[in-house]
Protein backbone atom coordinates (compact mmCIF):
# COMPACT_ATOMS: atom_id res chain seq x y z
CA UNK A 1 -38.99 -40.99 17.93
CA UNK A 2 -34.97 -40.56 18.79
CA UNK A 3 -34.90 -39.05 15.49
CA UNK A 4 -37.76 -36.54 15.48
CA UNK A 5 -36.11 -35.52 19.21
CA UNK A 6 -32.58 -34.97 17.31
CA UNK A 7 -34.28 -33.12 14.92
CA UNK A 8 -36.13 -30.40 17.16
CA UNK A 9 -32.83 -30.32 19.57
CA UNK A 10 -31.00 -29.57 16.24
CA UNK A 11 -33.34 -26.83 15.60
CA UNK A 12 -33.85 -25.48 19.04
CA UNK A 13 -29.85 -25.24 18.63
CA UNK A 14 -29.55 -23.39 15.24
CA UNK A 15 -32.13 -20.85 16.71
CA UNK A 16 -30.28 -20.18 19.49
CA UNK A 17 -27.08 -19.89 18.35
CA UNK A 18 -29.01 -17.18 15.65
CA UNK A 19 -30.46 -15.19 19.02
CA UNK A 20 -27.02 -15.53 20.52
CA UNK A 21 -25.10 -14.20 17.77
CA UNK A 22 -27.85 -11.46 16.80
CA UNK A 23 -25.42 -8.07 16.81
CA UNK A 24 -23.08 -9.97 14.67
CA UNK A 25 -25.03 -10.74 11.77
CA UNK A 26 -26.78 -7.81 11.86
CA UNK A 27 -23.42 -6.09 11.50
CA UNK A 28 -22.56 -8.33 8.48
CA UNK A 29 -25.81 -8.39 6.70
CA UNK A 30 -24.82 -5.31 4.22
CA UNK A 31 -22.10 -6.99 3.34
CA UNK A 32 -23.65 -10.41 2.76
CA UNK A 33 -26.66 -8.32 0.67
CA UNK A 34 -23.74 -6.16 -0.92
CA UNK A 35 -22.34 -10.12 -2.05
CA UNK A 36 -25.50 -11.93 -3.44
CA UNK A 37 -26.55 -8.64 -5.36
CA UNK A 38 -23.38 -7.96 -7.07
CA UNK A 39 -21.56 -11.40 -6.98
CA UNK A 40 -24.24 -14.19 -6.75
CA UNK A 41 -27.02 -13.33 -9.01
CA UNK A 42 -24.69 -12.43 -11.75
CA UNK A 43 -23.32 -15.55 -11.79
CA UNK A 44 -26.14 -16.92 -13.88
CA UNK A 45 -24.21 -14.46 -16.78
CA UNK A 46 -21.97 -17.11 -17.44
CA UNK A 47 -24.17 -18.82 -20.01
CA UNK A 48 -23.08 -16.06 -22.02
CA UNK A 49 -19.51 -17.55 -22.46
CA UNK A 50 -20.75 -20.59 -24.00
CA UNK A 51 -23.30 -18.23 -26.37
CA UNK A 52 -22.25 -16.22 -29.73
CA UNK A 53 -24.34 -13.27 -28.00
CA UNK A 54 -26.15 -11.23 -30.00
CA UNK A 55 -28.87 -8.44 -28.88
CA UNK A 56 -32.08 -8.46 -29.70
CA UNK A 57 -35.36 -6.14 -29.29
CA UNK A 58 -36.57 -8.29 -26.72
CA UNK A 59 -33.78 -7.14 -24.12
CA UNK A 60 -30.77 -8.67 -22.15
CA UNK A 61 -32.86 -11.83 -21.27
CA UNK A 62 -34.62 -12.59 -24.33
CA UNK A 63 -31.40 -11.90 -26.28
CA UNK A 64 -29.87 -14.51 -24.15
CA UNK A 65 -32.13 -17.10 -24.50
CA UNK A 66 -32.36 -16.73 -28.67
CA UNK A 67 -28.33 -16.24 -28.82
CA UNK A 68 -26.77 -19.74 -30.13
CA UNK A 69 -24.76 -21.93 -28.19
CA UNK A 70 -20.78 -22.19 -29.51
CA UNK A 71 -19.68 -23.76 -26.47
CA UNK A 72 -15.87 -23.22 -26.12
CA UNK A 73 -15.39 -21.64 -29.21
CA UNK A 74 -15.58 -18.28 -27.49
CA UNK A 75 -12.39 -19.58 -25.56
CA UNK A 76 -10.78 -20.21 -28.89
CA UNK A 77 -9.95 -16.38 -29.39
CA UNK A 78 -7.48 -16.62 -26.22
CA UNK A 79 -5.79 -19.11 -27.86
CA UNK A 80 -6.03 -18.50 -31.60
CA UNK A 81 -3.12 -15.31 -31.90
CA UNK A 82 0.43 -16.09 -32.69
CA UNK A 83 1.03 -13.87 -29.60
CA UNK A 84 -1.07 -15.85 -27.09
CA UNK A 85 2.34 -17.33 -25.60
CA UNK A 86 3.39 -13.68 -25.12
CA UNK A 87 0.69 -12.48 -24.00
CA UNK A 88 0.20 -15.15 -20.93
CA UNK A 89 4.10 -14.84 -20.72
CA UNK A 90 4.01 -11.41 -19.92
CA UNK A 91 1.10 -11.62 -17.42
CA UNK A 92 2.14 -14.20 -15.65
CA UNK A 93 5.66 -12.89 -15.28
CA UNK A 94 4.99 -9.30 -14.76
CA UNK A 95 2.44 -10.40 -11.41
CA UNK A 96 5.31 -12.60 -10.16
CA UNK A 97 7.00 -9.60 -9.97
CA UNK A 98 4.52 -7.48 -8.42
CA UNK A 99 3.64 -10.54 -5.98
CA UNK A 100 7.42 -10.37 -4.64
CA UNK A 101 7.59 -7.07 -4.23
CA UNK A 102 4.66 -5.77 -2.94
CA UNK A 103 5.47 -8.11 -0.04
CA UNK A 104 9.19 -7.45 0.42
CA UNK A 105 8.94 -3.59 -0.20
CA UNK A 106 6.08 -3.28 2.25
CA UNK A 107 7.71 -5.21 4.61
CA UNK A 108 10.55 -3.60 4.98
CA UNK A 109 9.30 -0.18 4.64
CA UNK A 110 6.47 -0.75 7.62
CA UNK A 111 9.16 -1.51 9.72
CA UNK A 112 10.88 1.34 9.16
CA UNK A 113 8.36 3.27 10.13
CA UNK A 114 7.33 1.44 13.42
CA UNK A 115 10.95 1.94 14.33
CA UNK A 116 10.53 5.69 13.75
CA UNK A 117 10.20 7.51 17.47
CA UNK A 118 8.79 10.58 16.22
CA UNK A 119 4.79 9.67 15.62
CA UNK A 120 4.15 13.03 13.84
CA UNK A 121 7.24 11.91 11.05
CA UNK A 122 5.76 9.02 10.82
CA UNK A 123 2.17 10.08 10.17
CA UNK A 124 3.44 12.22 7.34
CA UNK A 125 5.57 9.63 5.78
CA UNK A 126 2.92 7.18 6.03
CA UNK A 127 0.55 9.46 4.35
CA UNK A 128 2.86 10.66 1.55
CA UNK A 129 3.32 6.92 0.59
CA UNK A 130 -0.88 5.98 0.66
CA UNK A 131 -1.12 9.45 -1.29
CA UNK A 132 -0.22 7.81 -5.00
CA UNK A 133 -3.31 4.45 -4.37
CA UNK A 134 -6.28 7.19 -4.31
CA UNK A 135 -4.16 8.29 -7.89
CA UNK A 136 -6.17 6.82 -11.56
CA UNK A 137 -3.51 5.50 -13.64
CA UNK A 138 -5.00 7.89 -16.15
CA UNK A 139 -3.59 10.87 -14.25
CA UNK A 140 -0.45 8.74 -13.06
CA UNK A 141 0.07 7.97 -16.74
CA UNK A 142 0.38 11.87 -17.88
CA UNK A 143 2.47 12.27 -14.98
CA UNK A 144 4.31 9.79 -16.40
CA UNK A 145 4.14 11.58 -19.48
CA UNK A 146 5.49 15.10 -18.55
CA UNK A 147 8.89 13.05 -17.78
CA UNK A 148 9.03 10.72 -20.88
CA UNK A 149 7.67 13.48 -23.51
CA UNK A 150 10.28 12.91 -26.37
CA UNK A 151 10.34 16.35 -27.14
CA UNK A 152 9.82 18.49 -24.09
CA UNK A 153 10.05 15.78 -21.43
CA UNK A 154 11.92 16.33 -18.37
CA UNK A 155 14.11 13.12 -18.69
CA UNK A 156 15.23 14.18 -22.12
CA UNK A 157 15.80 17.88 -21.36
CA UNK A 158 18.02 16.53 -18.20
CA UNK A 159 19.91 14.21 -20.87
CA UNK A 160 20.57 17.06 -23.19
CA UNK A 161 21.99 19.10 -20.66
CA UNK A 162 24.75 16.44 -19.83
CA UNK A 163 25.56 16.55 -23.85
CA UNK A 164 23.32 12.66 -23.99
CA UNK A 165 20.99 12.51 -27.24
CA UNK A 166 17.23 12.47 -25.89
CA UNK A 167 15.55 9.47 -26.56
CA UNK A 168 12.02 8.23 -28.21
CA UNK A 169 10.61 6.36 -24.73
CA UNK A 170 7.36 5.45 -26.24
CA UNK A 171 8.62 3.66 -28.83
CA UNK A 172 12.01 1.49 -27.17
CA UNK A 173 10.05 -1.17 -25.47
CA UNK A 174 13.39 -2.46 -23.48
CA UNK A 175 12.63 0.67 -20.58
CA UNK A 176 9.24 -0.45 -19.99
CA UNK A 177 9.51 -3.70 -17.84
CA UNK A 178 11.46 -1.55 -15.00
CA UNK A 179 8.81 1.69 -15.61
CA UNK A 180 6.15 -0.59 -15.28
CA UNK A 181 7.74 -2.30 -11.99
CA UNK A 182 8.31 1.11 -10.63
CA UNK A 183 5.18 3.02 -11.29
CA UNK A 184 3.01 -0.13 -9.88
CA UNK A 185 5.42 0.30 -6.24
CA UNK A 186 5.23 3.80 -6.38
CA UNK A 187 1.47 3.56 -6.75
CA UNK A 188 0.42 0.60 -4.26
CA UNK A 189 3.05 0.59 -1.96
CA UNK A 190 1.72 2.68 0.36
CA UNK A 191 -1.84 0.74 0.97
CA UNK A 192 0.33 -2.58 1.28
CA UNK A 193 2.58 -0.59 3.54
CA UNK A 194 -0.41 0.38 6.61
CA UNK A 195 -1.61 -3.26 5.77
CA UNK A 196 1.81 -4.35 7.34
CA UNK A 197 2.00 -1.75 10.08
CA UNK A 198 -1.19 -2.22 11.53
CA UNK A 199 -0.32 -5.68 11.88
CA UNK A 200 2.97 -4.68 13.41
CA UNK A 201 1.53 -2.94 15.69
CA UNK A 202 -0.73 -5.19 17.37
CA UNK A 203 2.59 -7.41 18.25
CA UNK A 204 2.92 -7.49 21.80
CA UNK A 205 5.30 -4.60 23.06
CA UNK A 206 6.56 -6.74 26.12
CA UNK A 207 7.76 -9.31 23.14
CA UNK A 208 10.35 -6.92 22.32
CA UNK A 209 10.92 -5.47 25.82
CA UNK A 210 12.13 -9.16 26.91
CA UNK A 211 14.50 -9.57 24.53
CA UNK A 212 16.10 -6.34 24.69
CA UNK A 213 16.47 -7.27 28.39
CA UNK A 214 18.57 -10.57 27.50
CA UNK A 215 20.85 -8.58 24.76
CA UNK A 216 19.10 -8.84 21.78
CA UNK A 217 20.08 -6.45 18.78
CA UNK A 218 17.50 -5.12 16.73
CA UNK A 219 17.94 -7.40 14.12
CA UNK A 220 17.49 -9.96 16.33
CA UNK A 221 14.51 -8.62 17.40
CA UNK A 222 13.02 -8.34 13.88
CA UNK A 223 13.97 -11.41 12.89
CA UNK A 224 13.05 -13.49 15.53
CA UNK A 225 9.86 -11.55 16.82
CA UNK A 226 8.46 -9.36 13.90
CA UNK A 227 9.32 -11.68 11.02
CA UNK A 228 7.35 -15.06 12.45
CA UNK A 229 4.86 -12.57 13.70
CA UNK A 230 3.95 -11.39 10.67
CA UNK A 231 3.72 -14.82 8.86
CA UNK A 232 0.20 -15.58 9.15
CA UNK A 233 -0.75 -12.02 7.08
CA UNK A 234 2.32 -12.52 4.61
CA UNK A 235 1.01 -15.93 3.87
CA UNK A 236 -2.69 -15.29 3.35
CA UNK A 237 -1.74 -11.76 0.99
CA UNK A 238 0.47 -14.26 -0.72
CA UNK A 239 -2.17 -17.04 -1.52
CA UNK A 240 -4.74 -13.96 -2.28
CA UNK A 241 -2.45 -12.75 -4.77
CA UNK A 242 -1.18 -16.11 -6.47
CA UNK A 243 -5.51 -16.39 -7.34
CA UNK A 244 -4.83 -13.35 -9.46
CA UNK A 245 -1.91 -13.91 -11.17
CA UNK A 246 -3.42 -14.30 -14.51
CA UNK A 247 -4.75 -11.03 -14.31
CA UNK A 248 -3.86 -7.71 -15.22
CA UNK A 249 -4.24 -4.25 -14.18
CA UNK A 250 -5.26 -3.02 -17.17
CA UNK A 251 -4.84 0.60 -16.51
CA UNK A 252 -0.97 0.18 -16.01
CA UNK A 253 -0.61 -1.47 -18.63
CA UNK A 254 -3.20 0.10 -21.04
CA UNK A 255 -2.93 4.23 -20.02
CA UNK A 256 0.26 4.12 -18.66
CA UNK A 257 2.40 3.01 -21.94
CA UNK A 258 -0.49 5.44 -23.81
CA UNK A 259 -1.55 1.96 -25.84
CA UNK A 260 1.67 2.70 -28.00
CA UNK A 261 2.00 0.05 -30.29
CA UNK A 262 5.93 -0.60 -30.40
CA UNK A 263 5.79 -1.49 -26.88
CA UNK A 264 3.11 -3.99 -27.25
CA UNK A 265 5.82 -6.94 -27.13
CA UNK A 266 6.38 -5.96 -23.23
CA UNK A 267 3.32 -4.49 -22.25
CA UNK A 268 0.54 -6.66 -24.12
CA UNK A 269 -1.07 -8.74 -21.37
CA UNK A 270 -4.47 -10.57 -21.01
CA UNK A 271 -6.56 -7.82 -20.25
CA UNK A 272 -5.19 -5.30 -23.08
CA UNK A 273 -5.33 -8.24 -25.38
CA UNK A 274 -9.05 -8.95 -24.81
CA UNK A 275 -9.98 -5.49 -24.72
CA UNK A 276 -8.13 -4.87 -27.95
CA UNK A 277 -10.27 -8.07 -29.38
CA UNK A 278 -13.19 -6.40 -27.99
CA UNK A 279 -12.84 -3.44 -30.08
CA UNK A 280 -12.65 -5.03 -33.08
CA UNK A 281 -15.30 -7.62 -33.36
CA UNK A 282 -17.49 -6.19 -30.27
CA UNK A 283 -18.47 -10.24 -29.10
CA UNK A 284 -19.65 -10.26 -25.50
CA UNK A 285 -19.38 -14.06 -25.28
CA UNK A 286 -15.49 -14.02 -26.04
CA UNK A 287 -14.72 -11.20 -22.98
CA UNK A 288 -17.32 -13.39 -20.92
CA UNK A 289 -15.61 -16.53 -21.74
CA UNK A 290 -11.94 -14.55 -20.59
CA UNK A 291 -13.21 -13.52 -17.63
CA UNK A 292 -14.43 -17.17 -17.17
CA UNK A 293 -11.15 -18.30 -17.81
CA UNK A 294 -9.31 -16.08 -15.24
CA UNK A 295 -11.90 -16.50 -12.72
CA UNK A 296 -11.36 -20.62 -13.07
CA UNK A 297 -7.39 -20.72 -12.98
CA UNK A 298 -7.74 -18.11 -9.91
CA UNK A 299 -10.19 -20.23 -8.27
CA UNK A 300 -7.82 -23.77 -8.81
CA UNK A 301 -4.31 -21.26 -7.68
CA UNK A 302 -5.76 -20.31 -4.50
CA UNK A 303 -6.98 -23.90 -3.84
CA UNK A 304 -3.74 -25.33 -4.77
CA UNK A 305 -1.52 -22.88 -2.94
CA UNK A 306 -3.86 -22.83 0.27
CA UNK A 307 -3.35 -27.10 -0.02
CA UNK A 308 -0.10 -26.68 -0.05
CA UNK A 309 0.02 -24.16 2.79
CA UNK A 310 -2.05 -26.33 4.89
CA UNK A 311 0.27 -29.23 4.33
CA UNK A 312 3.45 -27.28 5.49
CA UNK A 313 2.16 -25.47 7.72
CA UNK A 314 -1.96 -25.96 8.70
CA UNK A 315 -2.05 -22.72 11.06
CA UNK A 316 -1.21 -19.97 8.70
CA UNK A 317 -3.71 -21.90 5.76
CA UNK A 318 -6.97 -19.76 4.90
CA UNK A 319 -9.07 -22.62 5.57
């Protein structure tokens, strides 16, 4: 009896906590639809990673069913190249890099700008900088392009004027770590940037009032007011990004380098690698087992860094 009470009180109390929070998941519903459309059905496709996929008249479904099972031997192909070690080198390195930077630069640069008094300046600064995200890589990389050119390039014309010999930039792989660094800033800055500044922003002004009124410097200020402040977003970007580090964006590192092949030893990463695969023997069940792959390590990163978060400091964890 105490039990079928507990159960309709439990139920009475779901139901109103629904009617109570009625606006709110009304206002998420698109996005929760938008989620088990496009992320939760498909995930039923991952059979294909254990299946040598092969198409058949009967369509997607029927193909899948009648394709053989090769368990992990699709994951084999990541493996199997002499240049896997480089590949998964470069990768992993290169997103270090970006991970450092695109939370230092930002940083630093969204606190310039909240320090600016002119709002109009800073408007047109901070749109200059966000310009270069809504840019493809395909038109960044011809951009790119119109500098590099060997033979009519802007670099190499500027060289030749100063009596230098121009040089062959698609084919010296040695420049392409620190193009590749500085086209991904260039590009992304600017959305990590207003990420920053909004969040700079909502700090309490009377934070900074206070201690100006007991001496402090601005450095001070930033250091012991902005910088803590700020924690909590730094730390969540940080575990966000950590989940990807084992993927690439393939467009920098695909159009931007033009797919040259002397540059492959510093600009071959997972993605290029798989797509380069992909073109060659066309199997769906090797790029499904990749993905796979990335999608698993990602998955046991962010768990491991948000653990390790939690245990240093449980406040700023994501969960």
């Amino acid at each position: 009896m105490n039990a079928e009470v507990k159960s309709k009180k439990s139920g009475n109390g779901f139901f109103r906590t629904l009617k109570a929070n009625k606006e709110l998941l009304i206002l998420s519903a698109p996005g929760a639809i938008w989620f088990l459309i496009f992320a939760y059905l498909p995930l039923f496709g991952i059979i294909v990673a254990f299946k040598k996929f092969r198409l058949s008249g009967g369509g997607f479904f029927s193909s899948l069913i009648e394709s053989e099972f090769v368990w992990f031997d699709n994951f084999k192909f990541l493996f199997s190249s002499g240049d896997a070690w480089l590949i998964l080198r470069n990768t992993i390195l290169y997103n270090l890099c970006f991970i450092i930077l695109g939370i230092v630069i930002p940083v630093i640069l969204a606190m310039l700008l909240n320090e600016l008094r002119n709002k109009g300046m800073m408007k047109i600064y901070q749109t200059s900088m966000f310009l270069p995200y809504f840019l493809s890589w395909v038109v960044v990389s011809y951009c790119l392009y119109a500098f590099l050119n060997p033979e009519k390039g802007y670099v190499n014309g500027l060289l030749e004027g100063f009596g230098i010999e121009g040089r062959s930039w698609y084919t010296e792989p040695q420049w392409w770590p620190a193009f590749i660094l500085i086209m991904s800033q260039w590009k992304g800055m600017g959305y990590n940037t207003v990420v920053y500044l909004a969040s700079i922003c909502g700090i309490d002004g009377t934070l900074y009032e206070a201690a100006a009124l007991d001496g402090a410097t601005k450095w001070q200020q930033i250091k012991f007011i902005t910088l803590p402040l700020l924690k909590p977003v730094v730390t969540i970007l940080l575990i966000m990004s950590i989940g990807g580090i084992i993927r690439a964006d393939f467009g920098l590192f695909y159009q931007l380098p033009r797919d040259s092949g002397p540059l492959y030893p510093v600009t071959n990463v997972l993605d290029t690698y798989i797509f380069r695969a992909l073109k060659t023997n066309g199997e769906l069940g090797m790029s499904s087992a990749a993905a796979l792959f990335q999608s698993t390590v990602g998955f046991v990163l962010i768990m491991v860094s948000n653990k390790i978060v939690s245990m240093i400091d449980s406040d700023n964890a994501l969960f």
